[in-house]
N, C-alpha and C. Protein backbone atom coordinates (compact mmCIF):
# COMPACT_ATOMS: atom_id res chain seq x y z
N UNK A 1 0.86 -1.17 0.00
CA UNK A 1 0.00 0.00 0.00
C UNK A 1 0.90 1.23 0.00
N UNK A 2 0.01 2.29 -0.68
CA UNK A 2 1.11 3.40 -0.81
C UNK A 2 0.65 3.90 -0.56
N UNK A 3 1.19 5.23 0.46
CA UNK A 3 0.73 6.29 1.25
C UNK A 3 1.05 7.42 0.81
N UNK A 4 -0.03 8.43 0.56
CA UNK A 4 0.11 9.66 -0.08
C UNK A 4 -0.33 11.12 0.51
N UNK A 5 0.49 11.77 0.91
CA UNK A 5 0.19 12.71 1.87
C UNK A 5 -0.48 13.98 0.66
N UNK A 6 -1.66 14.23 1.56
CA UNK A 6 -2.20 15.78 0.27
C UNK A 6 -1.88 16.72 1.19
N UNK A 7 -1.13 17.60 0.43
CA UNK A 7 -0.53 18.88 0.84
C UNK A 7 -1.11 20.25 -0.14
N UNK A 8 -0.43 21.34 -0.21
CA UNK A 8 0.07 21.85 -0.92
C UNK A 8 0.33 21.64 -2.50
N UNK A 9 1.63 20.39 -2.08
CA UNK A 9 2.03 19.51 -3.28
C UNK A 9 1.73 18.54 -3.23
N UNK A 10 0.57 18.05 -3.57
CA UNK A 10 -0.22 17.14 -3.55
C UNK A 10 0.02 16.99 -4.94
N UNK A 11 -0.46 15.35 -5.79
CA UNK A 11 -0.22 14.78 -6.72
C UNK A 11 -1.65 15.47 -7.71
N UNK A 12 -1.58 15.49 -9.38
CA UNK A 12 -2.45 15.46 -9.62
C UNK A 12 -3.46 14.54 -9.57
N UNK A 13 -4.63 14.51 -10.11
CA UNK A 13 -5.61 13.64 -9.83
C UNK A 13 -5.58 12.38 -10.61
N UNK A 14 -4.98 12.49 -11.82
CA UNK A 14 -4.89 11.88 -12.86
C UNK A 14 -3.72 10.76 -12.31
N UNK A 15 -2.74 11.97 -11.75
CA UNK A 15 -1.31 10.43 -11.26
C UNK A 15 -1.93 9.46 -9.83
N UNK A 16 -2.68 10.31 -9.11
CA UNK A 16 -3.30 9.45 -7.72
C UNK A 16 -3.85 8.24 -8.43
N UNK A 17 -4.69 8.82 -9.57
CA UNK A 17 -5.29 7.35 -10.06
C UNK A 17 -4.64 6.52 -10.77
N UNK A 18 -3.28 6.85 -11.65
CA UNK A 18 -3.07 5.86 -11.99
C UNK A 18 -2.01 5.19 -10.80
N UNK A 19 -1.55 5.66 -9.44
CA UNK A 19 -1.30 5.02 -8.56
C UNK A 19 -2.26 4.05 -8.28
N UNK A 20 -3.22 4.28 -7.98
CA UNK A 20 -4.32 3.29 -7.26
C UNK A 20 -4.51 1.96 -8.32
N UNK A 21 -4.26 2.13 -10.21
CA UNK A 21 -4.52 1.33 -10.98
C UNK A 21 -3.40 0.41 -10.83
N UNK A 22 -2.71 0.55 -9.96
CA UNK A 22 -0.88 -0.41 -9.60
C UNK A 22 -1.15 -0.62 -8.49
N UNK A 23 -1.69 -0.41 -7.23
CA UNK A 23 -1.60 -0.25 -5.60
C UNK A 23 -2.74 0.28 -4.94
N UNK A 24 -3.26 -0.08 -4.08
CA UNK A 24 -3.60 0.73 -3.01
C UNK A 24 -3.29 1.76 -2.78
N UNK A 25 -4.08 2.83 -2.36
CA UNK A 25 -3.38 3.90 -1.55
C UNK A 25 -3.97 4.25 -0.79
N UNK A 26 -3.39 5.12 0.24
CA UNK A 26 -4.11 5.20 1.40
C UNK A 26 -3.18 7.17 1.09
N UNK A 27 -4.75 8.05 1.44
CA UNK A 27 -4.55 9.71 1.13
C UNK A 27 -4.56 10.05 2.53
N UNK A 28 -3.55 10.80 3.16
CA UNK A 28 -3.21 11.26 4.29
C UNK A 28 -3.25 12.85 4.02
N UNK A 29 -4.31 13.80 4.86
CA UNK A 29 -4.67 15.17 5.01
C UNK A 29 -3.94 15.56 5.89
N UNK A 30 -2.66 16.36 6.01
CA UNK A 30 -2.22 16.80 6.98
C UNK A 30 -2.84 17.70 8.04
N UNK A 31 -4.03 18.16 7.65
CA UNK A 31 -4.85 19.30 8.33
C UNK A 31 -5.87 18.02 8.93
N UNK A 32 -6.11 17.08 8.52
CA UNK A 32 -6.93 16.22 9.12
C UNK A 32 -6.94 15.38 10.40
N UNK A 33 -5.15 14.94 10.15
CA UNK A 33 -4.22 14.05 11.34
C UNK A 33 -4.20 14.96 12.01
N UNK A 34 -3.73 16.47 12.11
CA UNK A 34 -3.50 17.17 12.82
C UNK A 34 -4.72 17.42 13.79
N UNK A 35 -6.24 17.38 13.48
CA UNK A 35 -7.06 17.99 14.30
C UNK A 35 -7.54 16.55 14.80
N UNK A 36 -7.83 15.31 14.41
CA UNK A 36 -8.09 14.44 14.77
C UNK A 36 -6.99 13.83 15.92
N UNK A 37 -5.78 14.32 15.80
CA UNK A 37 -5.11 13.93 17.16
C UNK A 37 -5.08 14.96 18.20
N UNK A 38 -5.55 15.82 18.05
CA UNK A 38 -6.03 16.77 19.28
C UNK A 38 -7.33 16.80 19.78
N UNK A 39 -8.12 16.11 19.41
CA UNK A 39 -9.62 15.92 19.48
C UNK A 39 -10.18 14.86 20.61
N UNK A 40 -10.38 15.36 21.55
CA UNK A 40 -9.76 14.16 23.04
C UNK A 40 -11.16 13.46 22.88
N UNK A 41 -12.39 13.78 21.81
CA UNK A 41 -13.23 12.68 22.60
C UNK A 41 -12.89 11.67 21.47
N UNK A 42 -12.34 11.98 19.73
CA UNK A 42 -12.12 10.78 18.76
C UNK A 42 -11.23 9.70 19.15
N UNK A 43 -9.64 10.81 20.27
CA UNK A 43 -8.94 9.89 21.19
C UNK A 43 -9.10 8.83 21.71
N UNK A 44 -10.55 9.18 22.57
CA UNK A 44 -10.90 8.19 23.47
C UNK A 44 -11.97 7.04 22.53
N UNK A 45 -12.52 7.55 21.60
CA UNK A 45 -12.73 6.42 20.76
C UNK A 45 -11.91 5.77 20.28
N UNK A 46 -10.69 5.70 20.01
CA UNK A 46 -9.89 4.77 19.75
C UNK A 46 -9.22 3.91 20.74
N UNK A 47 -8.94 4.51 21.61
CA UNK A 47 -8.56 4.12 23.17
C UNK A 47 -9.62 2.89 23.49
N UNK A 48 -10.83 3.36 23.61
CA UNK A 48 -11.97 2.29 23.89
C UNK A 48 -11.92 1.60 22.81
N UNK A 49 -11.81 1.09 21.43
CA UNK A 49 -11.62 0.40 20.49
C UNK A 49 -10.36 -0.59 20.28
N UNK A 50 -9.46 -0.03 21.02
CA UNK A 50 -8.28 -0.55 21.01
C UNK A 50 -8.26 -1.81 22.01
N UNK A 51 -9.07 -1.66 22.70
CA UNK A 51 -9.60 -2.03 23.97
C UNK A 51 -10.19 -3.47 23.58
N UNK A 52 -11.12 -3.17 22.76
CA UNK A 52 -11.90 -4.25 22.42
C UNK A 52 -11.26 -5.81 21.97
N UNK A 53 -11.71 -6.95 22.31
CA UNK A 53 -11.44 -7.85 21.87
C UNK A 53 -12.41 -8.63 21.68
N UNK A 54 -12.13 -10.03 20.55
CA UNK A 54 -13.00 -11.44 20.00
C UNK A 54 -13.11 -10.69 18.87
N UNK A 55 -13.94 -11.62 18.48
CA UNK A 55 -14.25 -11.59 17.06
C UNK A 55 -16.26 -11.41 17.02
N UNK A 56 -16.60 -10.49 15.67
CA UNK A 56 -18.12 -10.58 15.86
C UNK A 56 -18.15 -11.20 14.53
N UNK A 57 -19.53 -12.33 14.60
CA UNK A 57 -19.85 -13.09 13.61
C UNK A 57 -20.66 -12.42 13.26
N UNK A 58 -20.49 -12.65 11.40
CA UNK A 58 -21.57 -11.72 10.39
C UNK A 58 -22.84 -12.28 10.52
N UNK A 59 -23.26 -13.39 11.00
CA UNK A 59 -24.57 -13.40 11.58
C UNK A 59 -25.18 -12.80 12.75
């Protein structure tokens, strides 16, 4: 998987896709990580998620 940070200089749209037509990618918002890790209650949703264990059956 390839990880692609959108910035500024962010890729055009045309090259993101033909990344994705070779790979995965996974688009990283720097303005996004940034407010989502200061955000103490999304925190604690992950905290409590992290938490979790077993497995749930699709039935």
């Amino acid at each position: 998987m390839k990880t692609v940070k959108l910035d500024k200089k962010s890729p055009p749209v045309d090259e993101l896709l033909a990344f994705a037509r070779r790979e995965a990618i996974l688009l990283v918002f720097d303005q996004e990580v940034s407010k989502l890790g200061s955000n103490t209650k999304f925190m604690s949703f992950l905290e409590e998620r992290s938490r979790e264990q077993g497995v749930i059956s699709i039935e």
